[in-house]
PDB file of N, CA and C in Angstrom:
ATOM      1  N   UNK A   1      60.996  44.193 -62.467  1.00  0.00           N
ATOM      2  CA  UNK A   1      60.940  43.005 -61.646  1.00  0.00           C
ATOM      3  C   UNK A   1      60.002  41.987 -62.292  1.00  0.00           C
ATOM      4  N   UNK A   2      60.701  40.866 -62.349  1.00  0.00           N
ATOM      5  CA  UNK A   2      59.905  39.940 -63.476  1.00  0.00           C
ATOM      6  C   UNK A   2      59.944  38.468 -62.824  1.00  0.00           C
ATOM      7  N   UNK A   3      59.065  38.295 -62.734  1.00  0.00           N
ATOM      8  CA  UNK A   3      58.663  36.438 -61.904  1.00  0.00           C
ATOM      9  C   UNK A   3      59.799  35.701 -62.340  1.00  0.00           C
ATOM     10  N   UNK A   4      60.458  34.567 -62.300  1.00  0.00           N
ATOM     11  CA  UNK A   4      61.183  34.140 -62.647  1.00  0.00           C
ATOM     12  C   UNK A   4      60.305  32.789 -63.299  1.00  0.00           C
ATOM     13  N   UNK A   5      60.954  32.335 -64.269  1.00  0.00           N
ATOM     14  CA  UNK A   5      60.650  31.072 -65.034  1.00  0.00           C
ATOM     15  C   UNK A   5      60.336  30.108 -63.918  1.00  0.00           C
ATOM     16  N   UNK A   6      61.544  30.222 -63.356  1.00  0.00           N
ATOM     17  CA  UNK A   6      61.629  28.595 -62.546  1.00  0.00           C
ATOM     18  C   UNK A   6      60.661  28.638 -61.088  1.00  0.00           C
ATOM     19  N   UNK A   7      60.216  29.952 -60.716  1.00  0.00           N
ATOM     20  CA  UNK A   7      59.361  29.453 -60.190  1.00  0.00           C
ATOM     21  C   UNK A   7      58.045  28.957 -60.635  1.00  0.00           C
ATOM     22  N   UNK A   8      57.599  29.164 -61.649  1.00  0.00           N
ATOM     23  CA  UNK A   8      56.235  28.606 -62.316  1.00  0.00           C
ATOM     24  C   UNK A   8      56.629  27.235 -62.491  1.00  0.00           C
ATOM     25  N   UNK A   9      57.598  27.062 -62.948  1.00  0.00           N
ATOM     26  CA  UNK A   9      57.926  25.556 -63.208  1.00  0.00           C
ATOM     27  C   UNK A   9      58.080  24.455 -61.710  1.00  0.00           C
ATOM     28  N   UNK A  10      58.800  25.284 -60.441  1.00  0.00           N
ATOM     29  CA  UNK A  10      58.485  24.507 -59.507  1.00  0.00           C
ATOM     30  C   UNK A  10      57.099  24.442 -58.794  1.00  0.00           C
ATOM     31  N   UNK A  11      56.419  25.600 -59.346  1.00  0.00           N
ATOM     32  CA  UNK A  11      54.781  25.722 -59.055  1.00  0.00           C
ATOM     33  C   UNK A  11      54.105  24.487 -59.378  1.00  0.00           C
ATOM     34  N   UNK A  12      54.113  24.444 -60.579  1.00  0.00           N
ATOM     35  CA  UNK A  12      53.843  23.044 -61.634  1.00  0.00           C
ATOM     36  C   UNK A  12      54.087  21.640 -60.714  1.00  0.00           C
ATOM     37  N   UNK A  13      55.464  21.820 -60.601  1.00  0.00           N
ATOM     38  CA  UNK A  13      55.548  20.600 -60.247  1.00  0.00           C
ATOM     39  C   UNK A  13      55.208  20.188 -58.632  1.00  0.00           C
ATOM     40  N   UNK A  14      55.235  21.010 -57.893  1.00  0.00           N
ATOM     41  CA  UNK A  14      54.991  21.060 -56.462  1.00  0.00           C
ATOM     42  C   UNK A  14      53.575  20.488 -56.224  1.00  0.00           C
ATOM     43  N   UNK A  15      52.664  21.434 -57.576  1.00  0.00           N
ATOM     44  CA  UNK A  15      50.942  21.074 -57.799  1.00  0.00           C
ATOM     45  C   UNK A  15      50.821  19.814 -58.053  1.00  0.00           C
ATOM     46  N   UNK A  16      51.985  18.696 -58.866  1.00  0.00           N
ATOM     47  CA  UNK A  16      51.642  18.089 -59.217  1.00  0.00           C
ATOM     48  C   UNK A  16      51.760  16.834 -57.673  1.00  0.00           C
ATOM     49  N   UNK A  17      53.119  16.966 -57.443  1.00  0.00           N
ATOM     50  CA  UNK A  17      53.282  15.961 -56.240  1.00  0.00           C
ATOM     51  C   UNK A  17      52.408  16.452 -55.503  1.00  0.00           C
ATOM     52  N   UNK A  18      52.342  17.043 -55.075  1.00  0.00           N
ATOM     53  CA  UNK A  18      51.374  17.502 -53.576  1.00  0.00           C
ATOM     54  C   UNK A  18      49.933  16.548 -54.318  1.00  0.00           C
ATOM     55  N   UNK A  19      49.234  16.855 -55.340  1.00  0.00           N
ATOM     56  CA  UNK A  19      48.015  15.953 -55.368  1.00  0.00           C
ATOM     57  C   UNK A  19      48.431  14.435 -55.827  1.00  0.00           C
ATOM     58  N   UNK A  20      49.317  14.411 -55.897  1.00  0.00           N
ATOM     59  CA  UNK A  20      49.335  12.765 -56.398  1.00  0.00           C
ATOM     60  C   UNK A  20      49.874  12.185 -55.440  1.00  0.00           C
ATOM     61  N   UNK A  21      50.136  12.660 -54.332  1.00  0.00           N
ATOM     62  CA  UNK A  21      50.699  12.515 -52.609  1.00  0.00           C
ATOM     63  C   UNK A  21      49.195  12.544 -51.942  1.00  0.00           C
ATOM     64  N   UNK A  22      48.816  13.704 -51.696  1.00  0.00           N
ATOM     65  CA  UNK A  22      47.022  13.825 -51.138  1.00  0.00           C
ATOM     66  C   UNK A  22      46.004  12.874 -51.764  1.00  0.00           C
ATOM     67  N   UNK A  23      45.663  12.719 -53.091  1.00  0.00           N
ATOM     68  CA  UNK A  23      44.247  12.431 -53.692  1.00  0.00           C
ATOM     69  C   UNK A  23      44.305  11.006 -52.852  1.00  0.00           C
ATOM     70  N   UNK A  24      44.472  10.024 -53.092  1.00  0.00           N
ATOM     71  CA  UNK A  24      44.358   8.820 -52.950  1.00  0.00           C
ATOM     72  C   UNK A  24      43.533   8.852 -51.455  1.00  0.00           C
ATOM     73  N   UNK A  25      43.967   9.926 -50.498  1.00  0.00           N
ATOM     74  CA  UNK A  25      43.263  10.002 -49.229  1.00  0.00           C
ATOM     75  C   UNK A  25      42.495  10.910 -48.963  1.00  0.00           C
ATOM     76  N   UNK A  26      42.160  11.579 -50.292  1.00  0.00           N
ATOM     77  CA  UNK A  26      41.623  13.002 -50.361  1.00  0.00           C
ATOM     78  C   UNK A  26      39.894  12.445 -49.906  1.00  0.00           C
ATOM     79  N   UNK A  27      38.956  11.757 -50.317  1.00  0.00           N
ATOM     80  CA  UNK A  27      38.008  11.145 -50.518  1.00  0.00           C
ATOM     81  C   UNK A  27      37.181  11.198 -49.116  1.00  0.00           C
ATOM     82  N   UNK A  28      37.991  10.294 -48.419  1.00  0.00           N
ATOM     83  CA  UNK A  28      37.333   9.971 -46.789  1.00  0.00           C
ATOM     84  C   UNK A  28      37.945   9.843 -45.526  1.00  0.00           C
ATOM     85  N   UNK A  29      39.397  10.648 -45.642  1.00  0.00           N
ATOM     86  CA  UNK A  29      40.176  10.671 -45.311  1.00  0.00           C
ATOM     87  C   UNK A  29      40.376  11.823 -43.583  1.00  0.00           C
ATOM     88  N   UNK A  30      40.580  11.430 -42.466  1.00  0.00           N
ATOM     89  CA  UNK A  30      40.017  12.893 -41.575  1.00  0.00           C
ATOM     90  C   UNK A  30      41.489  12.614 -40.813  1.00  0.00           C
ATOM     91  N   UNK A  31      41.684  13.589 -39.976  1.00  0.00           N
ATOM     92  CA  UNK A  31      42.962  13.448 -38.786  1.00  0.00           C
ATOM     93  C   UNK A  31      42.054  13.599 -37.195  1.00  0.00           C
ATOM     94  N   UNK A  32      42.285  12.373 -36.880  1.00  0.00           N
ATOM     95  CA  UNK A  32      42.073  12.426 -35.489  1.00  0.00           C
ATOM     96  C   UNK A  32      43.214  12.282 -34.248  1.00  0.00           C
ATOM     97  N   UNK A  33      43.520  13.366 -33.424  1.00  0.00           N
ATOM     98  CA  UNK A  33      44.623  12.864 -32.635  1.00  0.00           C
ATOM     99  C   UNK A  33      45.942  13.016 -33.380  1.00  0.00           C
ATOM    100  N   UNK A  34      46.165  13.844 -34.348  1.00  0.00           N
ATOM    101  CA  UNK A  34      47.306  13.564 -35.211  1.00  0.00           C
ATOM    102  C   UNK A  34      47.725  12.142 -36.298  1.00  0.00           C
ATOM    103  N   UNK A  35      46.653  11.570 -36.002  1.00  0.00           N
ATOM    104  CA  UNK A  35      46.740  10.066 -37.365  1.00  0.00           C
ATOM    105  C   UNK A  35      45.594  10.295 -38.059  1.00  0.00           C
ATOM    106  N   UNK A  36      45.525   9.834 -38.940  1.00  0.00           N
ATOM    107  CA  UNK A  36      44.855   9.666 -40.671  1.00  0.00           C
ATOM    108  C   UNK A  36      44.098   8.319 -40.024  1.00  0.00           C
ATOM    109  N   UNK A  37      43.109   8.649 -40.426  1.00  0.00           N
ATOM    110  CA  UNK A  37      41.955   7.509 -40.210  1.00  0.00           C
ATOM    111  C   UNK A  37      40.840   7.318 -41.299  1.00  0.00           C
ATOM    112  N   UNK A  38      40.328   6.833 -41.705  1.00  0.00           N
ATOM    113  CA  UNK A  38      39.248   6.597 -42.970  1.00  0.00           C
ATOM    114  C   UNK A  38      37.879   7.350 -42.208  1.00  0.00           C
ATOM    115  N   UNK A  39      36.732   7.399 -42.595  1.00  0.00           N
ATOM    116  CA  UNK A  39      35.283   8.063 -42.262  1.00  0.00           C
ATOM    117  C   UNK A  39      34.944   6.633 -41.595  1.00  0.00           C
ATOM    118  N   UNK A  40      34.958   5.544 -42.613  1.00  0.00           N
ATOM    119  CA  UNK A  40      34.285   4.146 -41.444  1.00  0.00           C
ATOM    120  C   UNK A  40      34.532   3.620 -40.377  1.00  0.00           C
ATOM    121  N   UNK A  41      36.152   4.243 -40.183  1.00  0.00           N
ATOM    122  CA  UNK A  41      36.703   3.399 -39.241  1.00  0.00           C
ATOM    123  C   UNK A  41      36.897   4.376 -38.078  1.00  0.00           C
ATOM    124  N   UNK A  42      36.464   5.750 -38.395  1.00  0.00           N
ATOM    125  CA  UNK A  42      36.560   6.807 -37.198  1.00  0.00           C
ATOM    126  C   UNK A  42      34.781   6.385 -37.018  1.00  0.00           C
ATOM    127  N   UNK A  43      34.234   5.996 -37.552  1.00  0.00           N
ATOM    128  CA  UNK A  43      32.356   5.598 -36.945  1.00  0.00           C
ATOM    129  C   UNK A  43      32.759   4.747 -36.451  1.00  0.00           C
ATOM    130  N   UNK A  44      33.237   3.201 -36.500  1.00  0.00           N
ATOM    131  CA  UNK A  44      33.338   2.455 -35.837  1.00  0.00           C
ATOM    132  C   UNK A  44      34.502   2.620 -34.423  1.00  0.00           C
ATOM    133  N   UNK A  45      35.010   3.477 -34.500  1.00  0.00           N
ATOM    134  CA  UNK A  45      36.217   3.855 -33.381  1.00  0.00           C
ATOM    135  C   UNK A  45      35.063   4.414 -32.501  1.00  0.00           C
ATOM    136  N   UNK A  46      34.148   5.100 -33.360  1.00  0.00           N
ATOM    137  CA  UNK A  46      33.953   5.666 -31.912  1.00  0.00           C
ATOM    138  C   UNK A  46      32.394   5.271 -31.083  1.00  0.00           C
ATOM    139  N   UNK A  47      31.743   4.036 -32.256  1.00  0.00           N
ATOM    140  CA  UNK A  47      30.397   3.869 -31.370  1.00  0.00           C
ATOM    141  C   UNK A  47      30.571   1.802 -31.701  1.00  0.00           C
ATOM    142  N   UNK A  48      31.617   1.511 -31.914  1.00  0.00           N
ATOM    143  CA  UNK A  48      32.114  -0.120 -31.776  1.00  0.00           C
ATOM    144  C   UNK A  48      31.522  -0.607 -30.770  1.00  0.00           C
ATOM    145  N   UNK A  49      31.238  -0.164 -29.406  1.00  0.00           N
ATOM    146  CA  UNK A  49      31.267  -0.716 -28.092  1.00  0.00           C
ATOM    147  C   UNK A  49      29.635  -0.466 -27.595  1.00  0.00           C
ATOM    148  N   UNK A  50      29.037   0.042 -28.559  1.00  0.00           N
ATOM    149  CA  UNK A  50      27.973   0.513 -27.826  1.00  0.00           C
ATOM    150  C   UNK A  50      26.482  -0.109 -28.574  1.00  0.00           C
ATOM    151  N   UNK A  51      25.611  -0.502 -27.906  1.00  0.00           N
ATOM    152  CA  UNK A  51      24.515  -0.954 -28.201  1.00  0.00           C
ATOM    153  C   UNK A  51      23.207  -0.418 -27.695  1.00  0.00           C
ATOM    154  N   UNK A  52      22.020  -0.417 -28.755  1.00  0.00           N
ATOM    155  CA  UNK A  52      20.692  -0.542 -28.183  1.00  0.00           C
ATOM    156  C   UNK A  52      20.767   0.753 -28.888  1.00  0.00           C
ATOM    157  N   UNK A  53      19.466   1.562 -27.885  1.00  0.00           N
ATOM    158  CA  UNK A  53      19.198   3.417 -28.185  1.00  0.00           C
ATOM    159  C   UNK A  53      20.692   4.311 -28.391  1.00  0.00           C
ATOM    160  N   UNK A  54      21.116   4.051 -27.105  1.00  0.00           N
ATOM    161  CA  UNK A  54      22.881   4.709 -27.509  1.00  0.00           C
ATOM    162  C   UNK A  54      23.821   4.562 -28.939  1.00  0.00           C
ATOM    163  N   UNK A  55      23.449   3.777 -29.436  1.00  0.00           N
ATOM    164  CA  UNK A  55      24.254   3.261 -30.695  1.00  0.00           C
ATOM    165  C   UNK A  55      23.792   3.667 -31.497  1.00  0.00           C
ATOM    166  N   UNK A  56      22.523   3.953 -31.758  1.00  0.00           N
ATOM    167  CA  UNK A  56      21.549   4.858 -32.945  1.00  0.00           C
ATOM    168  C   UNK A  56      22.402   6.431 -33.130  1.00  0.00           C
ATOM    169  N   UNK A  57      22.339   6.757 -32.113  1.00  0.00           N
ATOM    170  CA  UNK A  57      22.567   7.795 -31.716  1.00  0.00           C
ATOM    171  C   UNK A  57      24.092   8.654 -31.522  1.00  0.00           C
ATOM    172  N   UNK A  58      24.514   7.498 -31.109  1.00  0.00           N
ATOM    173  CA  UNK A  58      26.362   7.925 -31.401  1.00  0.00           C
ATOM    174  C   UNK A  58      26.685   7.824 -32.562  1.00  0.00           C
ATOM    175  N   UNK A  59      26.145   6.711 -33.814  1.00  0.00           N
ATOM    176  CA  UNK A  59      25.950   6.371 -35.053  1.00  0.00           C
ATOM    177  C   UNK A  59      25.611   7.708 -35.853  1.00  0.00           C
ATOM    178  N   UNK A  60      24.616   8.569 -35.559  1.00  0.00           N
ATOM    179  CA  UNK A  60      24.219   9.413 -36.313  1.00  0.00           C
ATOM    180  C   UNK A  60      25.372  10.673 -35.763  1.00  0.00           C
ATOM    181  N   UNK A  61      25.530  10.850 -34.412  1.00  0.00           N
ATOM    182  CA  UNK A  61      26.610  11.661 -33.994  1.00  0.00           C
ATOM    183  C   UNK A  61      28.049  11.580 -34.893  1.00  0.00           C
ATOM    184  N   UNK A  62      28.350  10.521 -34.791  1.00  0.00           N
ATOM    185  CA  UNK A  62      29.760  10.386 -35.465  1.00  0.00           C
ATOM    186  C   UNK A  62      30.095  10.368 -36.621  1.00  0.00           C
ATOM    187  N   UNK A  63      28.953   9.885 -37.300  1.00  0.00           N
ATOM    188  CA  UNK A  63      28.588  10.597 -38.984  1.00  0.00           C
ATOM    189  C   UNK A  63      28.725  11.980 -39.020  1.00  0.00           C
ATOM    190  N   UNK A  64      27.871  12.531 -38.228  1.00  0.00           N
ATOM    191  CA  UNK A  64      28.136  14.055 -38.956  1.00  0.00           C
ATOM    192  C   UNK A  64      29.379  14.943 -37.822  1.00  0.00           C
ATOM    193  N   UNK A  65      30.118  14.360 -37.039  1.00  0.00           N
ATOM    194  CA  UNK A  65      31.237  14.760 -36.498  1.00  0.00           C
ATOM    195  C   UNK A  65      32.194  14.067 -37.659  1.00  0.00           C
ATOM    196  N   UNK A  66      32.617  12.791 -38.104  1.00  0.00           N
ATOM    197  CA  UNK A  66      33.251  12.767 -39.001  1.00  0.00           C
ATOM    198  C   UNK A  66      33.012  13.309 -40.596  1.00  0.00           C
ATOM    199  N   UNK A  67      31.703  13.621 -40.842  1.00  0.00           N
ATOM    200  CA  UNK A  67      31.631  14.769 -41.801  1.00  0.00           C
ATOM    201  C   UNK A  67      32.415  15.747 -42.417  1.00  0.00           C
ATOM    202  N   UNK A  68      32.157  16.349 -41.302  1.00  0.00           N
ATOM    203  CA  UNK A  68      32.538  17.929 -41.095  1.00  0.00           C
ATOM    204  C   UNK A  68      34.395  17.218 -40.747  1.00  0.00           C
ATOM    205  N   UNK A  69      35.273  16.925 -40.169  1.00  0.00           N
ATOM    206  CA  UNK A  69      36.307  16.815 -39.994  1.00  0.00           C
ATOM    207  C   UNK A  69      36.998  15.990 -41.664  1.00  0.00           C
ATOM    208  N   UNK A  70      36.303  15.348 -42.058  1.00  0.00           N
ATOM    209  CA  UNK A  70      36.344  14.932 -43.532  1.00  0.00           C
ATOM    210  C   UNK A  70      36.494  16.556 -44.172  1.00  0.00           C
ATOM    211  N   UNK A  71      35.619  17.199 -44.337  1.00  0.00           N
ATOM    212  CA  UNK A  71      35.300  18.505 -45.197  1.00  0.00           C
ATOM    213  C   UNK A  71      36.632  19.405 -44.532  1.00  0.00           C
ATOM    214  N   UNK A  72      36.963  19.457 -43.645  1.00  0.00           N
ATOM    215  CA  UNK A  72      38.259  20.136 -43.306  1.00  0.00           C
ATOM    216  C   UNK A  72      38.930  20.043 -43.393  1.00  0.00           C
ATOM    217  N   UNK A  73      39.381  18.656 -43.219  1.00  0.00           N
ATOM    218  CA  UNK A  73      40.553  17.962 -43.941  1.00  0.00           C
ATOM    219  C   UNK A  73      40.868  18.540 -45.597  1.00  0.00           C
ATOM    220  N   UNK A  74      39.833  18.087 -46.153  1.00  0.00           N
ATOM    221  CA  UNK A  74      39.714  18.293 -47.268  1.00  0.00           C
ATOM    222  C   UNK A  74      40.048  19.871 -47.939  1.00  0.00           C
ATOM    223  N   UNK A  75      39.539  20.690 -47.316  1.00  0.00           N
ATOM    224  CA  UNK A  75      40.103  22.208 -47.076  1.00  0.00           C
ATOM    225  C   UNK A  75      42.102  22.397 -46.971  1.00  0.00           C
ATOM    226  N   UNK A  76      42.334  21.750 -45.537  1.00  0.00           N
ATOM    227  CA  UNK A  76      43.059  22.114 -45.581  1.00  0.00           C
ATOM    228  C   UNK A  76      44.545  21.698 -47.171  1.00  0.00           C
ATOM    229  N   UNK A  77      43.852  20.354 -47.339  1.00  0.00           N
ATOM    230  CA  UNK A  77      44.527  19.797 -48.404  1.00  0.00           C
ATOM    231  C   UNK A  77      45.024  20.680 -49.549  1.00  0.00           C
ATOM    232  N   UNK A  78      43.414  21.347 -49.849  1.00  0.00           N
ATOM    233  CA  UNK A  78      43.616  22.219 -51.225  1.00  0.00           C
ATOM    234  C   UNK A  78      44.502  23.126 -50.609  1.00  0.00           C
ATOM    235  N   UNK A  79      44.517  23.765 -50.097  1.00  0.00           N
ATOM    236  CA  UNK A  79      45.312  24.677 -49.659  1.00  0.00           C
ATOM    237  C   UNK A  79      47.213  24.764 -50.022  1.00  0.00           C
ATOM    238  N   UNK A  80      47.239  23.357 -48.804  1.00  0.00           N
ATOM    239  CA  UNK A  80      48.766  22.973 -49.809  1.00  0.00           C
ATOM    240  C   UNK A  80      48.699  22.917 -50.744  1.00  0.00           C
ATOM    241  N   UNK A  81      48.361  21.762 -51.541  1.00  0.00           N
ATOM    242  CA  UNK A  81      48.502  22.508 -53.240  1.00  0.00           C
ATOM    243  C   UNK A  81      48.615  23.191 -53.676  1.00  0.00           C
ATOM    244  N   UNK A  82      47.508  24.020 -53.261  1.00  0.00           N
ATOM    245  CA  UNK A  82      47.483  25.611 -54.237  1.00  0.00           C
ATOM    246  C   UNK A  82      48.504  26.865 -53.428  1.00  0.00           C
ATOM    247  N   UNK A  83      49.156  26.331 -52.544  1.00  0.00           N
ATOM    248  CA  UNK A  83      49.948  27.422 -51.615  1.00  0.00           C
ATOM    249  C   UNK A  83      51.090  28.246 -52.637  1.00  0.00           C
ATOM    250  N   UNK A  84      51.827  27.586 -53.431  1.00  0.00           N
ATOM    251  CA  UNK A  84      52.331  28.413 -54.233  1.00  0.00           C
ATOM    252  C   UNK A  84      51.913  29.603 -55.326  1.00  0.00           C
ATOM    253  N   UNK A  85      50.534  29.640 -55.283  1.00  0.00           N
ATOM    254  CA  UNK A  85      49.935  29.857 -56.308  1.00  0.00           C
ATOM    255  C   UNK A  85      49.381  31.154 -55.345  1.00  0.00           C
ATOM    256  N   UNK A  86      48.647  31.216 -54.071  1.00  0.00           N
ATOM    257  CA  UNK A  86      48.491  31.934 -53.822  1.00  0.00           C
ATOM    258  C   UNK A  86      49.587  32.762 -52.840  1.00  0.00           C
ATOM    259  N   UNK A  87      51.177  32.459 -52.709  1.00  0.00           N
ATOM    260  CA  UNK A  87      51.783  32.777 -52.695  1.00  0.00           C
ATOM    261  C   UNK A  87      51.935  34.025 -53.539  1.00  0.00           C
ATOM    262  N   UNK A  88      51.632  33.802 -54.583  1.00  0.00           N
ATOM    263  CA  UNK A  88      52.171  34.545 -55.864  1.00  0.00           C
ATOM    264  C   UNK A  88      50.853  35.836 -55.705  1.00  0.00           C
ATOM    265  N   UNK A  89      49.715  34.937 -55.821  1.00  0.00           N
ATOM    266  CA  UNK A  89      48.774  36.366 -55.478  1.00  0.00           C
ATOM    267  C   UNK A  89      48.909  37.199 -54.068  1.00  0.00           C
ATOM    268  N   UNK A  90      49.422  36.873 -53.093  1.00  0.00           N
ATOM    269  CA  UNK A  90      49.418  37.586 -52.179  1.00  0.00           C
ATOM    270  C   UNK A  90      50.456  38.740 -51.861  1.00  0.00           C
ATOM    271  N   UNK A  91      51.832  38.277 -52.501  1.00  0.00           N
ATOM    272  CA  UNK A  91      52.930  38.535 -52.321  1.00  0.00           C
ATOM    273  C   UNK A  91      53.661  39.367 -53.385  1.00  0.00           C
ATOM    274  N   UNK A  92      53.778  38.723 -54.410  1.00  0.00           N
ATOM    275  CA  UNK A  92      54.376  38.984 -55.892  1.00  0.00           C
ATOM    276  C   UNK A  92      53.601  40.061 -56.615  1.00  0.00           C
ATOM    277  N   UNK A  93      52.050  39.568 -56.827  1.00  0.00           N
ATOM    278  CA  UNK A  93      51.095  40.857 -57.137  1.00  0.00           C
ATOM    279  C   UNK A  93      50.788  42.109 -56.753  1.00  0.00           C
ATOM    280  N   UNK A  94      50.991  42.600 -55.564  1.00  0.00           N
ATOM    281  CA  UNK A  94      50.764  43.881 -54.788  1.00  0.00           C
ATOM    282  C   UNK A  94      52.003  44.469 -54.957  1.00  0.00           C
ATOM    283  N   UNK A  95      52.967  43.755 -54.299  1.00  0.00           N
ATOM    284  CA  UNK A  95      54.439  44.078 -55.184  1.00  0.00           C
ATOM    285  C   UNK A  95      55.381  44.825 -55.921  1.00  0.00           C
ATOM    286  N   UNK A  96      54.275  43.947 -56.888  1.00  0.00           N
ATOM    287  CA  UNK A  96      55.022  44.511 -58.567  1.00  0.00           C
ATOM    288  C   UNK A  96      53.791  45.600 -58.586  1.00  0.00           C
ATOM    289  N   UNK A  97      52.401  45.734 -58.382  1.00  0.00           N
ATOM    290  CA  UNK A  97      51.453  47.156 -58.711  1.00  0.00           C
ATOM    291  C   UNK A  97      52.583  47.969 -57.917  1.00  0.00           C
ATOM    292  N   UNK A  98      52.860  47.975 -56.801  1.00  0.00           N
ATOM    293  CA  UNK A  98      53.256  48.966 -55.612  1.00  0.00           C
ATOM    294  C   UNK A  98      54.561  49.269 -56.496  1.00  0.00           C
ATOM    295  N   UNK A  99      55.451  48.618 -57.199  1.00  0.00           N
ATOM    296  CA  UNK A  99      56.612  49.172 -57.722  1.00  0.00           C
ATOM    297  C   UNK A  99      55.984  49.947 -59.335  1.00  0.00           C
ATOM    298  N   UNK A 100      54.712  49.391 -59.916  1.00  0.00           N
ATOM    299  CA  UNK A 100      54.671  50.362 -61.177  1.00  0.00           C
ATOM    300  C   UNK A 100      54.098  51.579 -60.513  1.00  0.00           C
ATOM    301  N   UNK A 101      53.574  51.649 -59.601  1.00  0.00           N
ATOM    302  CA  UNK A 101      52.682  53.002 -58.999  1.00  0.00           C
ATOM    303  C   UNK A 101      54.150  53.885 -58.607  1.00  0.00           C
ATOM    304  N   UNK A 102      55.216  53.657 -58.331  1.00  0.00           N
ATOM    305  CA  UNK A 102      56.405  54.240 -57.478  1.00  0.00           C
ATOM    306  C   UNK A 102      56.754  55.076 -59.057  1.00  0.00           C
ATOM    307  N   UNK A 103      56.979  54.022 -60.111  1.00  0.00           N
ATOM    308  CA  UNK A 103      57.582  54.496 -61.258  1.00  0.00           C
ATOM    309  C   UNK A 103      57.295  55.952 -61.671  1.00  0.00           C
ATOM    310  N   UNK A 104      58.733  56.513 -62.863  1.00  0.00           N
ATOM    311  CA  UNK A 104      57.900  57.419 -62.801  1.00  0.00           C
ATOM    312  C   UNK A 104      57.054  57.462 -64.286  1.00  0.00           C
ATOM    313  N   UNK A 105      56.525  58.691 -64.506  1.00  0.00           N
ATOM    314  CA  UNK A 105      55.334  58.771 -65.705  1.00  0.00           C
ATOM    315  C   UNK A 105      55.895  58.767 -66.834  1.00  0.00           C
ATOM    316  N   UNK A 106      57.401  59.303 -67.228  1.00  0.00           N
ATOM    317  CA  UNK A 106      58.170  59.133 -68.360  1.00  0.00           C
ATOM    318  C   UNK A 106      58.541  57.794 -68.727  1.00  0.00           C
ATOM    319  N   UNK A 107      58.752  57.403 -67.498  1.00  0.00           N
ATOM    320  CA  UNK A 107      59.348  55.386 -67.748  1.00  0.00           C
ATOM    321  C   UNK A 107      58.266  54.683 -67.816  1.00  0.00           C
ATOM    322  N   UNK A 108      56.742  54.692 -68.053  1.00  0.00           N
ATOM    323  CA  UNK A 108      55.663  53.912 -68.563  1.00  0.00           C
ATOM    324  C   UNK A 108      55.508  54.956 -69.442  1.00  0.00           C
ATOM    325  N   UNK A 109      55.887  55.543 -70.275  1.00  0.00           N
ATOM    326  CA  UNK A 109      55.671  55.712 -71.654  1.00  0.00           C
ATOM    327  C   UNK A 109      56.545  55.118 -72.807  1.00  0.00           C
ATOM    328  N   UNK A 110      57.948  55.158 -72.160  1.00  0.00           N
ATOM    329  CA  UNK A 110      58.818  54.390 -72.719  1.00  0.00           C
ATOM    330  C   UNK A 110      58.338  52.908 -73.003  1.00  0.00           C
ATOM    331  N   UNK A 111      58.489  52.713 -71.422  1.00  0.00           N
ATOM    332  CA  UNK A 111      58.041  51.104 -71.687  1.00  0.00           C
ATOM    333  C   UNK A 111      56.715  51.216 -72.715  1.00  0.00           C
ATOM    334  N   UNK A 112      56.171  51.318 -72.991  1.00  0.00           N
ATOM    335  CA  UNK A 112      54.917  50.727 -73.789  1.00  0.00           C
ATOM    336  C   UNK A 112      55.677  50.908 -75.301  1.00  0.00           C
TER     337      UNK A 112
END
C-alpha cells in the first residue's frame, strides 16, 4: 500500500491556496458573531460609545478579549492548511505500520 502521487500533489496545492486565501487576514483578523472583523475595529465596536473611567477600562478589556480571539483565529487557520498533512499522519501512518506488523516475516525479507 503506497500513498499515491496525486495526493501529495493536491497536498501542495491545497497548502498553497488555503494560505494565499487566509494570510492577507491572517495578521489581525478575529470572527465575531460569525463575520471577520479587524482587532481595531472589534476595540472600537465595542467601547465607541463609552467615555471617562469606563472607557479606560473597556479599552484595556477589549484589547485583551480581542487578543486572545485574534490568537485563535489564528490557530484555527493553521490548522486548515496543514489539515491534509496531518491527515496523512493520523490516518495513512498507523495504517501502513498496522499492515507491515500483519505481514508475514518471509515477505520483509524478500522485500528488502
Amino acid at each position: 500500500m503506497r500513498l499515491p502521487r496525486y495526493f501529495l500533489v493536491v497536498t501542495a496545492i491545497w497548502m498553497a491556496a488555503m494560505t494565499w486565501r487566509i494570510y492577507p487576514q491572517f495578521g489581525d483578523t478575529l470572527r465575531v458573531d460569525g463575520r471577520l472583523i479587524g482587532f481595531a475595529d472589534y476595540v472600537e465596536e465595542s467601547c465607541g460609545q463609552r467615555i471617562g473611567p469606563a472607557a479606560a477600562s473597556c479599552l484595556v478589556e477589549a484589547r485583551t478579549t480581542g487578543r486572545r480571539l485574534v490568537a485563535s483565529e489564528q490557530g484555527k487557520s493553521v490548522l486548515l492548511i496543514e489539515a491534509p498533512v496531518l491527515g496523512y499522519l493520523l490516518i495513512y501512518l498507523p495504517l501502513r505500520w498496522a499492515l507491515r506488523r500483519r505481514q508475514p516475516a518471509s515477505g520483509r525479507v524478500l522485500a528488502q
